[in-house]
N, C-alpha and C. Protein backbone atom coordinates (compact mmCIF):
# COMPACT_ATOMS: atom_id res chain seq x y z
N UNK A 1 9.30 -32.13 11.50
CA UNK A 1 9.76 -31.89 10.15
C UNK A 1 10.48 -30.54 10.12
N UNK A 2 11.55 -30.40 9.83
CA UNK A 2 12.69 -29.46 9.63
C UNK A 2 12.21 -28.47 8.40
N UNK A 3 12.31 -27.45 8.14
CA UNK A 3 12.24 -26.76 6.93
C UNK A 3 12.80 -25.68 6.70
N UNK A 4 13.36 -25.08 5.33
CA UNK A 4 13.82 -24.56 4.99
C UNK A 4 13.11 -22.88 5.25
N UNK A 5 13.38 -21.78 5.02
CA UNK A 5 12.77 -20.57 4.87
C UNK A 5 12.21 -21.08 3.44
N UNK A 6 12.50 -20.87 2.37
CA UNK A 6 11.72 -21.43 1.03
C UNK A 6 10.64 -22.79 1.18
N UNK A 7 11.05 -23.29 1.67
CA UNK A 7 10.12 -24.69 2.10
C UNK A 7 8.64 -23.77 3.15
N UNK A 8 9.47 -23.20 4.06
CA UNK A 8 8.39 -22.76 4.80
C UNK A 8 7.48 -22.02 3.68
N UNK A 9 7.83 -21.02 3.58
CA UNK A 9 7.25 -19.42 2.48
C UNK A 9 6.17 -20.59 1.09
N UNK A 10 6.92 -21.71 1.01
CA UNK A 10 5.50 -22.61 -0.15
C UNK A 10 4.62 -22.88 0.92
N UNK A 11 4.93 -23.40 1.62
CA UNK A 11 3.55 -24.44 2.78
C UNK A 11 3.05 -23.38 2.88
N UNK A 12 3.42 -22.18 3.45
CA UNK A 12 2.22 -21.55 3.92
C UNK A 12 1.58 -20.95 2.53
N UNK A 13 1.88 -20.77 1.69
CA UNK A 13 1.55 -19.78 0.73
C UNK A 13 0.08 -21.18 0.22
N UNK A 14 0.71 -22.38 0.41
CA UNK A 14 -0.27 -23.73 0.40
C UNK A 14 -1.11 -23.78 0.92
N UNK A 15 -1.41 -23.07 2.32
CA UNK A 15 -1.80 -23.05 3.16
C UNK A 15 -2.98 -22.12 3.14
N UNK A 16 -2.67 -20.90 2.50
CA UNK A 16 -3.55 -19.07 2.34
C UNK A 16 -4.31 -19.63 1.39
N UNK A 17 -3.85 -20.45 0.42
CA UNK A 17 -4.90 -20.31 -0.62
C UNK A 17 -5.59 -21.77 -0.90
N UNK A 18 -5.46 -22.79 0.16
CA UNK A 18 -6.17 -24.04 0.38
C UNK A 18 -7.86 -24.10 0.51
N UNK A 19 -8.04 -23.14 1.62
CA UNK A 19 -9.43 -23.06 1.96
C UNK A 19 -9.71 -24.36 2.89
N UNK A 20 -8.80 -24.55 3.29
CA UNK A 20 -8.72 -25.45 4.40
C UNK A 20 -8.19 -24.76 5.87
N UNK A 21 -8.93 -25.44 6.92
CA UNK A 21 -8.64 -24.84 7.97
C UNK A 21 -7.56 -25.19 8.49
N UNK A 22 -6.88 -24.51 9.30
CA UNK A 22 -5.41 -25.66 9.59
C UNK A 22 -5.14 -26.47 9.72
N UNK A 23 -6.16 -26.95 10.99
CA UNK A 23 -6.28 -28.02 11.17
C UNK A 23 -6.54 -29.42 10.32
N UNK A 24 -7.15 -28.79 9.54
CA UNK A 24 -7.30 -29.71 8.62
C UNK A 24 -6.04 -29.63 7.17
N UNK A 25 -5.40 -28.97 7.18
CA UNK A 25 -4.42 -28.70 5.93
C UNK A 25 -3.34 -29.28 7.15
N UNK A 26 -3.35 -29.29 8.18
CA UNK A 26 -1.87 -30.30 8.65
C UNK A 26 -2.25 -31.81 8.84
N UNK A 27 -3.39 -31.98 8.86
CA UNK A 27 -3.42 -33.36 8.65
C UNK A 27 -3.40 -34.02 7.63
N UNK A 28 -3.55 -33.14 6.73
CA UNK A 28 -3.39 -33.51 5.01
C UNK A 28 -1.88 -33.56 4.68
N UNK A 29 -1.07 -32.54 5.68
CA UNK A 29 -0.08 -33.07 5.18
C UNK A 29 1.14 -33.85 6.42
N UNK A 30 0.10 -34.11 6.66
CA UNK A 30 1.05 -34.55 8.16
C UNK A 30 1.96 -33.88 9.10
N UNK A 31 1.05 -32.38 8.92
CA UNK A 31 2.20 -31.25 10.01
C UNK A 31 1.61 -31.26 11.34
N UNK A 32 2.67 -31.36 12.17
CA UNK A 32 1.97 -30.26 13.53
C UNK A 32 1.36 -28.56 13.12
N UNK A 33 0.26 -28.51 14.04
CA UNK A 33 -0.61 -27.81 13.89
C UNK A 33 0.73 -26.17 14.46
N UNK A 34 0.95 -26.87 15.46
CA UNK A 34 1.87 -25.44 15.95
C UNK A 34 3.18 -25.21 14.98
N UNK A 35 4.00 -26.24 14.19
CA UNK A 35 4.98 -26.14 13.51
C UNK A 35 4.40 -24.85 12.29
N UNK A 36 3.32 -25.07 11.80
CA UNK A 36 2.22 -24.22 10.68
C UNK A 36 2.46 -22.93 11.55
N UNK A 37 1.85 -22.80 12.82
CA UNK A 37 1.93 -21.49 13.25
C UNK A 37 2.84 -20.40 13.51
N UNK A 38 3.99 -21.55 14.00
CA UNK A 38 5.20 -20.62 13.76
C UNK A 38 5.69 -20.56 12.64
N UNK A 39 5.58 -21.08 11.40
CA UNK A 39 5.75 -20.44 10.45
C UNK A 39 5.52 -19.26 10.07
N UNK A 40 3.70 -19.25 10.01
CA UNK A 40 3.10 -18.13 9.30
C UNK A 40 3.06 -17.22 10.38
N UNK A 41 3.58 -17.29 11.62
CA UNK A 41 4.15 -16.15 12.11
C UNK A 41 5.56 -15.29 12.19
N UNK A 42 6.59 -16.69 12.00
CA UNK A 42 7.37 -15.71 11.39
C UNK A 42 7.69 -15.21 10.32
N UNK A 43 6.73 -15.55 9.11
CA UNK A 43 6.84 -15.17 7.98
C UNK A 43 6.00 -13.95 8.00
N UNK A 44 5.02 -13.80 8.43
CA UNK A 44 4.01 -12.98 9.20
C UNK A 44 5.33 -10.96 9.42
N UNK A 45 6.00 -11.80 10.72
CA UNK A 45 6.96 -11.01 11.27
C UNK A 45 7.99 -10.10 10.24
N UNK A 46 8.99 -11.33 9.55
CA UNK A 46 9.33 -11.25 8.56
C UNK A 46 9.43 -10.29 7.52
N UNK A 47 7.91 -10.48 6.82
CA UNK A 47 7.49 -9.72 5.86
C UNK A 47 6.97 -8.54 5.86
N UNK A 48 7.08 -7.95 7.36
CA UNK A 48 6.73 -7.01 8.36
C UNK A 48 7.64 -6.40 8.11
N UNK A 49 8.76 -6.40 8.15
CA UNK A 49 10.24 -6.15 8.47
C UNK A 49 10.75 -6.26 6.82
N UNK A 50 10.20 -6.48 6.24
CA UNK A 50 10.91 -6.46 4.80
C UNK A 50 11.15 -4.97 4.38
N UNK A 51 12.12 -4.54 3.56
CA UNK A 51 11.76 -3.23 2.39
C UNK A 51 11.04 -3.41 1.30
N UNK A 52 9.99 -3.10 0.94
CA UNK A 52 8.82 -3.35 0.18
C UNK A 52 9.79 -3.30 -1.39
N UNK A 53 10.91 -2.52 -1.78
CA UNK A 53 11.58 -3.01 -3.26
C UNK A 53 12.32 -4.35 -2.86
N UNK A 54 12.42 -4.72 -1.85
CA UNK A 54 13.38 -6.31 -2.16
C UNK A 54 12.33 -7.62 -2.07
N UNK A 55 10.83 -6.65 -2.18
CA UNK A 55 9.82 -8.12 -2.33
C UNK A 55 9.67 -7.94 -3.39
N UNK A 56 9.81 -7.10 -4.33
CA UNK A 56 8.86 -7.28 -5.84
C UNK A 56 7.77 -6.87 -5.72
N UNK A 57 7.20 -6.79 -6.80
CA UNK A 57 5.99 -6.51 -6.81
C UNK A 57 4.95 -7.36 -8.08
N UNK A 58 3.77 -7.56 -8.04
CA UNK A 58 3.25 -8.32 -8.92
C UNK A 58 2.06 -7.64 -9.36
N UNK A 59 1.72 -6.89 -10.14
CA UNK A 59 0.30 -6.12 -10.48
C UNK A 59 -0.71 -7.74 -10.62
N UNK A 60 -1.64 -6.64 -9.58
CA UNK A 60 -3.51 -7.11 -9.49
C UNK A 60 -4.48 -6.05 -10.03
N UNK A 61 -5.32 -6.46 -10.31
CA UNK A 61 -6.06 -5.80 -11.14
C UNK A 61 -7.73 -6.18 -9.95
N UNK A 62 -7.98 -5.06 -9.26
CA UNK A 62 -9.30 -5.72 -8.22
C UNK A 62 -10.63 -4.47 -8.35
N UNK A 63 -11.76 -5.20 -8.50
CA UNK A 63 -12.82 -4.44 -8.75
C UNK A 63 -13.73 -4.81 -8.32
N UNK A 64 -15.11 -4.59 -7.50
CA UNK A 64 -16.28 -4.81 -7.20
C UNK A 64 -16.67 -5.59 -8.61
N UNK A 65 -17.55 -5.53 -8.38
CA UNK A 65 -18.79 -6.21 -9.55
C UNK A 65 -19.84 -5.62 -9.43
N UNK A 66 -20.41 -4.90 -10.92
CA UNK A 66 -20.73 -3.88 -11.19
C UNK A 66 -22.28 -4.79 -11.21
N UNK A 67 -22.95 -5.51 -10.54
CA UNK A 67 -24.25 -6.03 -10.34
C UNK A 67 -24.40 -5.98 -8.94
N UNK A 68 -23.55 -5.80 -7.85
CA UNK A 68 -24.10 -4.84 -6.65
C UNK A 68 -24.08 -6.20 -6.00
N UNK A 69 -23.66 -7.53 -6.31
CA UNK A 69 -23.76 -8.51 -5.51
C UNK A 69 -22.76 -8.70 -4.47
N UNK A 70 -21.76 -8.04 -4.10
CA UNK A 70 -21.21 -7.89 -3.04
C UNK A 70 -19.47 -9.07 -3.40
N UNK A 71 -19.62 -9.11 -5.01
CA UNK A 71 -18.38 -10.12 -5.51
C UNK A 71 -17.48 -8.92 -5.62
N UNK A 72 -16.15 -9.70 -5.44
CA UNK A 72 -15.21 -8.76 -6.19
C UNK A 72 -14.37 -9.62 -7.24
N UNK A 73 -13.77 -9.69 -8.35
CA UNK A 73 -13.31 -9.60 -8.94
C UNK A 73 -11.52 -9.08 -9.16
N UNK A 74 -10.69 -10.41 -8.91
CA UNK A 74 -9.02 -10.16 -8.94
C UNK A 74 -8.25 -10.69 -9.70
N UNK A 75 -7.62 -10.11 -10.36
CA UNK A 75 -7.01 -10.34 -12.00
C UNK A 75 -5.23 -10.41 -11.14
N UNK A 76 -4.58 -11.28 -11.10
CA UNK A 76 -3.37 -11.44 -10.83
C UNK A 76 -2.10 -11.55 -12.23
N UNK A 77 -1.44 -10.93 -12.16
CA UNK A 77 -0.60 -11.45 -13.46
C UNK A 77 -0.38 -12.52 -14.39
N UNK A 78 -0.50 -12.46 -15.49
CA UNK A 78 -0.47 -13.92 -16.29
C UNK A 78 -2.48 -13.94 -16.54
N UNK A 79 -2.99 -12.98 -16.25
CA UNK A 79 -4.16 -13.45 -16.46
C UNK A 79 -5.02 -13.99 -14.88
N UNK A 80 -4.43 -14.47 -14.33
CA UNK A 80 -5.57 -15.72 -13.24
C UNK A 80 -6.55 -14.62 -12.64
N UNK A 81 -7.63 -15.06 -12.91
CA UNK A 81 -9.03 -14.46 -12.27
C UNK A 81 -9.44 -14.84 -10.98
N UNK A 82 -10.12 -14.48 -10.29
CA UNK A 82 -10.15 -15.45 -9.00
C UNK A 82 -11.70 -14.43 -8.59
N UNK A 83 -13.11 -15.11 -8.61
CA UNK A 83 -13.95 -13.85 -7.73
C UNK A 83 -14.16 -14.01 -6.18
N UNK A 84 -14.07 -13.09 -5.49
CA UNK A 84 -14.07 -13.38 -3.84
C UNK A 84 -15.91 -12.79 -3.66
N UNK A 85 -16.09 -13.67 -2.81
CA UNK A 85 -17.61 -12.59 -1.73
C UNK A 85 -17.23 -12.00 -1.19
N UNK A 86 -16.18 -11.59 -0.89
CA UNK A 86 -16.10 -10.03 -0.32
C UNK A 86 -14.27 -9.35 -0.62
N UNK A 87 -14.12 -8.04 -0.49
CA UNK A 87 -13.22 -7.99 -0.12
C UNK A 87 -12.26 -8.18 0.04
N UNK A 88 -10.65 -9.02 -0.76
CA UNK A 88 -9.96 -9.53 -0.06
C UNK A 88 -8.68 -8.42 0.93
N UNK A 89 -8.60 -9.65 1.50
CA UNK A 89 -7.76 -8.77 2.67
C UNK A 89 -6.18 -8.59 2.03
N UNK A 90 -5.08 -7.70 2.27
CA UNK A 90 -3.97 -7.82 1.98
C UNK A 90 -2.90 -9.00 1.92
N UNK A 91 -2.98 -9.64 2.65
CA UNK A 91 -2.61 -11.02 3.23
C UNK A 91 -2.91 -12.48 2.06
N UNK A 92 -4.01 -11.80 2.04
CA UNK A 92 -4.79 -13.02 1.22
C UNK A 92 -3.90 -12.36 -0.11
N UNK A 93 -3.93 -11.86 -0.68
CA UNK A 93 -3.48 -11.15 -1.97
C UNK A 93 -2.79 -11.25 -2.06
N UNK A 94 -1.52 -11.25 -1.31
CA UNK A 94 0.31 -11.91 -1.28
C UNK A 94 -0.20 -13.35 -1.45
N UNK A 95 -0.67 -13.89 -1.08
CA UNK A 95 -0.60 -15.42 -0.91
C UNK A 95 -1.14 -15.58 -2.66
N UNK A 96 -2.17 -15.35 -2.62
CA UNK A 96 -2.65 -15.56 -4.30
C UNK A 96 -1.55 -15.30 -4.81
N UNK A 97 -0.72 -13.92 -5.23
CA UNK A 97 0.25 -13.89 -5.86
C UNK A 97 1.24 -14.57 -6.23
N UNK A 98 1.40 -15.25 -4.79
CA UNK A 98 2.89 -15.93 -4.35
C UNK A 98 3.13 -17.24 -4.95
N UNK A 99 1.45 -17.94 -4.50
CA UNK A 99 1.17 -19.39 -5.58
C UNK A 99 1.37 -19.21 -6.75
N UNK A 100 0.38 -18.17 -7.32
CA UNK A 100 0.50 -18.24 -8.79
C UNK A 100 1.75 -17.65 -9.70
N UNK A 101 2.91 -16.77 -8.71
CA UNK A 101 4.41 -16.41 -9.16
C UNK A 101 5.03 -18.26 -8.81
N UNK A 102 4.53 -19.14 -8.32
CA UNK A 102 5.41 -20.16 -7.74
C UNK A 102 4.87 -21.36 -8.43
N UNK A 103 3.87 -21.57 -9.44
CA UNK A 103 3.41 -22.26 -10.43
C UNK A 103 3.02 -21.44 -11.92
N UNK A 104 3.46 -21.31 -12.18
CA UNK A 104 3.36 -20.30 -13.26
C UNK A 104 2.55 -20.87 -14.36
N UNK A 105 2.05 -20.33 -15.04
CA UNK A 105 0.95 -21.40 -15.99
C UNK A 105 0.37 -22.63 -15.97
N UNK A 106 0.22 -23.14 -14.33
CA UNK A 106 -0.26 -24.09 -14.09
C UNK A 106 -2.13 -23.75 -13.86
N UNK A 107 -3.07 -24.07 -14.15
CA UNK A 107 -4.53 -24.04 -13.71
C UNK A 107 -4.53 -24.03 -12.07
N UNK A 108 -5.15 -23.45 -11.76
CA UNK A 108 -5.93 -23.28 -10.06
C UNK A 108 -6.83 -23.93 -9.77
């Protein structure tokens, strides 16, 4: 399956915030497992290499949880809440963004 840079940049962004393992998110959608990898590596690369003003930017709003349970709490633009068990990583946080800039008032 052929894809676009935009085609790629959704799948994977489909991909970060699935909670599916690859393996299992390419059989769902009928990808090769390695076609996925070189994606999110060269998007990986890519976004490495970007100038941080020609990505935009999207305010998050991220906070522990003030009951010591080890949640955190991430407020993405438009409102979407999302609580993690731990931490999220940078990576993960573009991807949240990216879905929810790429469905816009749709439910999660």
């Amino acid at each position: 399956m052929r894809l676009s840079i935009d085609q790629a940049r959704a799948l994977v962004a489909e991909f970060q915030t699935s909670g599916l393992s690859q393996a299992a998110f390419c059989r769902e959608k009928g990808l090769r497992k390695q076609r996925l990898s070189y994606w999110r590596q060269r998007l990986a690369e890519q976004s490495a290499t970007d100038e941080p003003a020609a990505q935009g930017f999207v305010a998050i709003e991220m906070q522990p949880t003030s009951s010591g349970n080890g949640m955190w709490r991430v407020v993405v633009a438009d409102g979407v809440e999302v609580w993690c068990p731990c931490q999220p990583a940078v990576a993960w946080l573009r991807a949240l963004a990216s879905g929810v800039a790429a469905h816009p008032g749709q439910p999660c």
